[in-house]
Protein backbone atom coordinates (compact mmCIF):
# COMPACT_ATOMS: atom_id res chain seq x y z
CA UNK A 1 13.85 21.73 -20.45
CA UNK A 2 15.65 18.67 -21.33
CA UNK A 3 14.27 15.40 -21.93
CA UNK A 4 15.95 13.83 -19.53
CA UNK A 5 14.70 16.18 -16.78
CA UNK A 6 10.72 16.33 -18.56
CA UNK A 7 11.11 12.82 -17.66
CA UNK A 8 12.38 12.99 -14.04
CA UNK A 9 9.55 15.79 -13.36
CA UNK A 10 6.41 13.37 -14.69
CA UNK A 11 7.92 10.35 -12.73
CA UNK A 12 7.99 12.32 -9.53
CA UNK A 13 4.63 13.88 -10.34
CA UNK A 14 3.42 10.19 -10.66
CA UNK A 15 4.73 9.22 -7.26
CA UNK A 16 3.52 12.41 -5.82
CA UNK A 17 -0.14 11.62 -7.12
CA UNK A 18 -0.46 8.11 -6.42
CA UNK A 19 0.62 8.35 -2.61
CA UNK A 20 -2.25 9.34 -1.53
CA UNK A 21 -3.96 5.61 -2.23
CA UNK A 22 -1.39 4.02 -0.48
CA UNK A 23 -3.51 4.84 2.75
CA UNK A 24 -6.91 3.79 0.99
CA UNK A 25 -6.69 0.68 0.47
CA UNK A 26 -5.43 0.77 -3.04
CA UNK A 27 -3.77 -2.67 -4.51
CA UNK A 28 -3.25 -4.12 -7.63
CA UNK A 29 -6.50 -6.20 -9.11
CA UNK A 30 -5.61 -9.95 -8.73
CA UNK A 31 -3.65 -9.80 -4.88
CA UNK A 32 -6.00 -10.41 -2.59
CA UNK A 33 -5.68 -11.91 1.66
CA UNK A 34 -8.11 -14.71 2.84
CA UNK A 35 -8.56 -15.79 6.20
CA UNK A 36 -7.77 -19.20 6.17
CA UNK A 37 -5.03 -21.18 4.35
CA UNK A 38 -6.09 -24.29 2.71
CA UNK A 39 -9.95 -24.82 1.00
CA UNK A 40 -11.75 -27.27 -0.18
CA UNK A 41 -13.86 -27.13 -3.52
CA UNK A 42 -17.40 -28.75 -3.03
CA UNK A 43 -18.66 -28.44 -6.70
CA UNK A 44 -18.29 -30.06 -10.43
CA UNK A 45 -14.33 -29.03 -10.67
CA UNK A 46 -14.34 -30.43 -14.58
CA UNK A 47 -16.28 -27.49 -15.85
CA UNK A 48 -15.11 -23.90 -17.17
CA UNK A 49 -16.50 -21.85 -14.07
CA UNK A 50 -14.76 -23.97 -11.59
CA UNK A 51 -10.87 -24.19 -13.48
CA UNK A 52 -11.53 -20.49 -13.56
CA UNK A 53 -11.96 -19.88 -9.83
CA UNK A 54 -9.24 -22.22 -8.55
CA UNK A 55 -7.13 -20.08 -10.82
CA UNK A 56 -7.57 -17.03 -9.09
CA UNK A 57 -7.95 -18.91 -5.97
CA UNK A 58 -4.48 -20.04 -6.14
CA UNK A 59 -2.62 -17.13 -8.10
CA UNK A 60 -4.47 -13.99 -6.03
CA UNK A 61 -4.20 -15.66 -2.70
CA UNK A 62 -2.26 -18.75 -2.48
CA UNK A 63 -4.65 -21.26 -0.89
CA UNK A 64 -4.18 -24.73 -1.05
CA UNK A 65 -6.94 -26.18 -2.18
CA UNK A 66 -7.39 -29.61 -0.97
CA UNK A 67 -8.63 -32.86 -1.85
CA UNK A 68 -10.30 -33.95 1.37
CA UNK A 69 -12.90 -31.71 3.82
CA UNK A 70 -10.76 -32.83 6.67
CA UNK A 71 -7.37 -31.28 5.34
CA UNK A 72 -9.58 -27.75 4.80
CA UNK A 73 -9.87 -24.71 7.34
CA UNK A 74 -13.12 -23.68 4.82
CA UNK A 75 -15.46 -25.53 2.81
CA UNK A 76 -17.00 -23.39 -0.36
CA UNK A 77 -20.07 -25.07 -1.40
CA UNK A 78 -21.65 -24.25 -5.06
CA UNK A 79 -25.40 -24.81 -4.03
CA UNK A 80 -26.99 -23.38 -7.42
CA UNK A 81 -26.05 -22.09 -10.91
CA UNK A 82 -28.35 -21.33 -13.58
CA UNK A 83 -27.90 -19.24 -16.82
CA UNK A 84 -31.25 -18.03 -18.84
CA UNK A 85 -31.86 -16.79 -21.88
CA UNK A 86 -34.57 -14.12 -22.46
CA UNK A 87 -35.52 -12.10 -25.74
CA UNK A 88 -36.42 -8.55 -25.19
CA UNK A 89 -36.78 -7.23 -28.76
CA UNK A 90 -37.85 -8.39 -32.29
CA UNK A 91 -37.28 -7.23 -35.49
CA UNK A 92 -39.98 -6.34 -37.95
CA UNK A 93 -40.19 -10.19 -39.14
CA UNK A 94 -40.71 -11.61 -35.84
CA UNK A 95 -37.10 -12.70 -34.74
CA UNK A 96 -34.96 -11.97 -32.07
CA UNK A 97 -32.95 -8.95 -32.03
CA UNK A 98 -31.83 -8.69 -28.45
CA UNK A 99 -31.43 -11.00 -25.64
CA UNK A 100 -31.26 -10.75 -21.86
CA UNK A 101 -28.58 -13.06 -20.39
CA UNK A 102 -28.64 -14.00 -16.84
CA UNK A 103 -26.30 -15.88 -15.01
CA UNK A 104 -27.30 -16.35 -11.35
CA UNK A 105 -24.89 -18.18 -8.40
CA UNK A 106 -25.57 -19.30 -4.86
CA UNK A 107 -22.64 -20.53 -2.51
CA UNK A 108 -22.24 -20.68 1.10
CA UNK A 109 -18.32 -20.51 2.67
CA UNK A 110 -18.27 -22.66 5.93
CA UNK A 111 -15.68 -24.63 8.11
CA UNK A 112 -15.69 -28.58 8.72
CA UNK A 113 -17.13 -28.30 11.47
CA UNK A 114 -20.27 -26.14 10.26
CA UNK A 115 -19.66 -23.05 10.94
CA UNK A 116 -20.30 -20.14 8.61
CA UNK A 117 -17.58 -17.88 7.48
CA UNK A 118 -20.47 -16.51 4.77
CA UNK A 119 -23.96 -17.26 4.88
CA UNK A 120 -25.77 -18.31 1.64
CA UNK A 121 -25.15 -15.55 -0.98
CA UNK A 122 -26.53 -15.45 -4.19
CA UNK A 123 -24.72 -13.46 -7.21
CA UNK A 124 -26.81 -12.42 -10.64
CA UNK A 125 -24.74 -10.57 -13.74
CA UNK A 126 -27.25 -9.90 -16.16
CA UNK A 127 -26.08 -8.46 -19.40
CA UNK A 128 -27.81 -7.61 -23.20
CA UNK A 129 -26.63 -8.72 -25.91
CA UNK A 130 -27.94 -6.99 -29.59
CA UNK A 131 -27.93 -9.13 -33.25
CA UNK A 132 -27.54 -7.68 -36.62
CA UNK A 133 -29.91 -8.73 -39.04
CA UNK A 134 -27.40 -9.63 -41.12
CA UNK A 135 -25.48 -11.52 -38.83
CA UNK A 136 -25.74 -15.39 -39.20
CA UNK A 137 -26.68 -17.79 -36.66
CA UNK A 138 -22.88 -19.12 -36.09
CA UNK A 139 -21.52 -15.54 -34.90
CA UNK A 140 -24.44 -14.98 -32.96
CA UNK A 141 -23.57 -18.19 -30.79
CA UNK A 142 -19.98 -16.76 -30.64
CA UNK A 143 -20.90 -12.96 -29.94
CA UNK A 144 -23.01 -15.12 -26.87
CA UNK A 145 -20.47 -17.23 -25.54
CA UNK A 146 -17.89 -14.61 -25.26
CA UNK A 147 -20.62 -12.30 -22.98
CA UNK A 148 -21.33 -15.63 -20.93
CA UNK A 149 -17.38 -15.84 -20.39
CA UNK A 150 -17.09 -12.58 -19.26
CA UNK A 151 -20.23 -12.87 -17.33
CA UNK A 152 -18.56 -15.87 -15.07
CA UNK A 153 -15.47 -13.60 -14.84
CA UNK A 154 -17.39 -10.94 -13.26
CA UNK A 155 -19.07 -13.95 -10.93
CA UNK A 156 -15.27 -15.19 -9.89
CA UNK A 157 -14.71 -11.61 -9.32
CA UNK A 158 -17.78 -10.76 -6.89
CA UNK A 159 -17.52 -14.12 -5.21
CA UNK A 160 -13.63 -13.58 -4.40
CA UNK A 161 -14.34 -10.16 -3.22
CA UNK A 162 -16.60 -11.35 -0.65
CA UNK A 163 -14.77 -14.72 0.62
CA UNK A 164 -12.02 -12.35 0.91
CA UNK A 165 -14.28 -10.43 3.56
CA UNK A 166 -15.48 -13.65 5.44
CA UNK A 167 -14.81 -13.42 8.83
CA UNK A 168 -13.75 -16.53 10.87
CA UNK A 169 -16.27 -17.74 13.25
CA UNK A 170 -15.78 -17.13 16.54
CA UNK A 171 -15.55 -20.51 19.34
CA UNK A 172 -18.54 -20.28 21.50
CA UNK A 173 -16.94 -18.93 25.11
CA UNK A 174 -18.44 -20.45 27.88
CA UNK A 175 -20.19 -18.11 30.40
CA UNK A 176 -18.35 -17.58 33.65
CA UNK A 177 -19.64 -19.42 36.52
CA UNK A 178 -21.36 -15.71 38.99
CA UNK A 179 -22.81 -17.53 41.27
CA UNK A 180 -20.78 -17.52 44.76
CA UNK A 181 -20.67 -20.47 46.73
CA UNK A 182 -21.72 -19.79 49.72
CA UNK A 183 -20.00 -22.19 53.48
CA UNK A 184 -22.67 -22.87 56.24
């Protein structure tokens, strides 16, 4: 078998193995659909968490965000953050040798008018992290802030995952009028 045709046969095994996830569902990570078309940001946007999501706000879906509430079709509202710090283990003279990292998030996605595309939803990464004794102090901040990084990538993540599954809310429809008007 030549090359050329060893080639040709794994490319058309490749096609013939991915098709099936065409019908699942199956896209590339970063693409995603929201139902609306312009949102507004109701949080601190000069911090590293926020830049992040309007980044993959903008490059997975395309929304505008907007200045004002009144240009927005949805509202996303940061109501909480916190991050603790937590030691699990020591090491024979009493220090720290492990800590338990938890970031925790709360946000609501409505419209202007009050409606709620998601209910309040609170989203908590918790993650370890382990120290070498003979580590010092400056890579140990390091080692930390990297986990905390990925820790608010994994936040973005779960947070565009579900405003991608908000649903719009539905106008109220008035109840037809049954009763028959009945002539003397």
């Amino acid at each position: 078998m030549t090359l050329t045709s060893r080639r040709a046969l794994l490319g058309a095994a490749a096609v013939v193995g991915l098709s099936p996830l065409t019908g699942c569902g199956f896209r590339l990570r970063g693409h995603f659909d929201l139902p609306f078309e312009t949102m507004y940001l109701d949080m601190n946007r000069n911090t590293p968490f926020a830049s992040r999501l309007e980044r993959h706000l903008k490059a997975g879906a395309g929304v505008r965000l907007v200045s004002s509430i009144s240009e927005a079709q949805a509202i996303l509202k940061i109501l909480s953050q916190s991050n603790e710090r937590r030691a699990v283990a020591y090491n024979a003279n009493g220090d720290a040798r492990e800590y338990e990292l938890k970031t925790t998030l709360q946000f609501r996605l409505t419209s202007p008018e009050g409606d709620e595309f998601l209910p309040n939803t609170v989203i908590s990464v918790t993650r370890e992290v382990s120290y070498n004794e003979d580590e010092d102090y400056l890579s140990r901040d390091q080692s930390e802030a990297l986990v905390l990084n990925e820790m608010q990538q994994d936040i973005v993540s779960q947070m565009i995952r579900r405003i991608e599954k908000a649903k719009l809310p539905q106008p109220a429809i008035p109840a037809a009028d049954t009763t028959a008007k009945l002539q003397p």
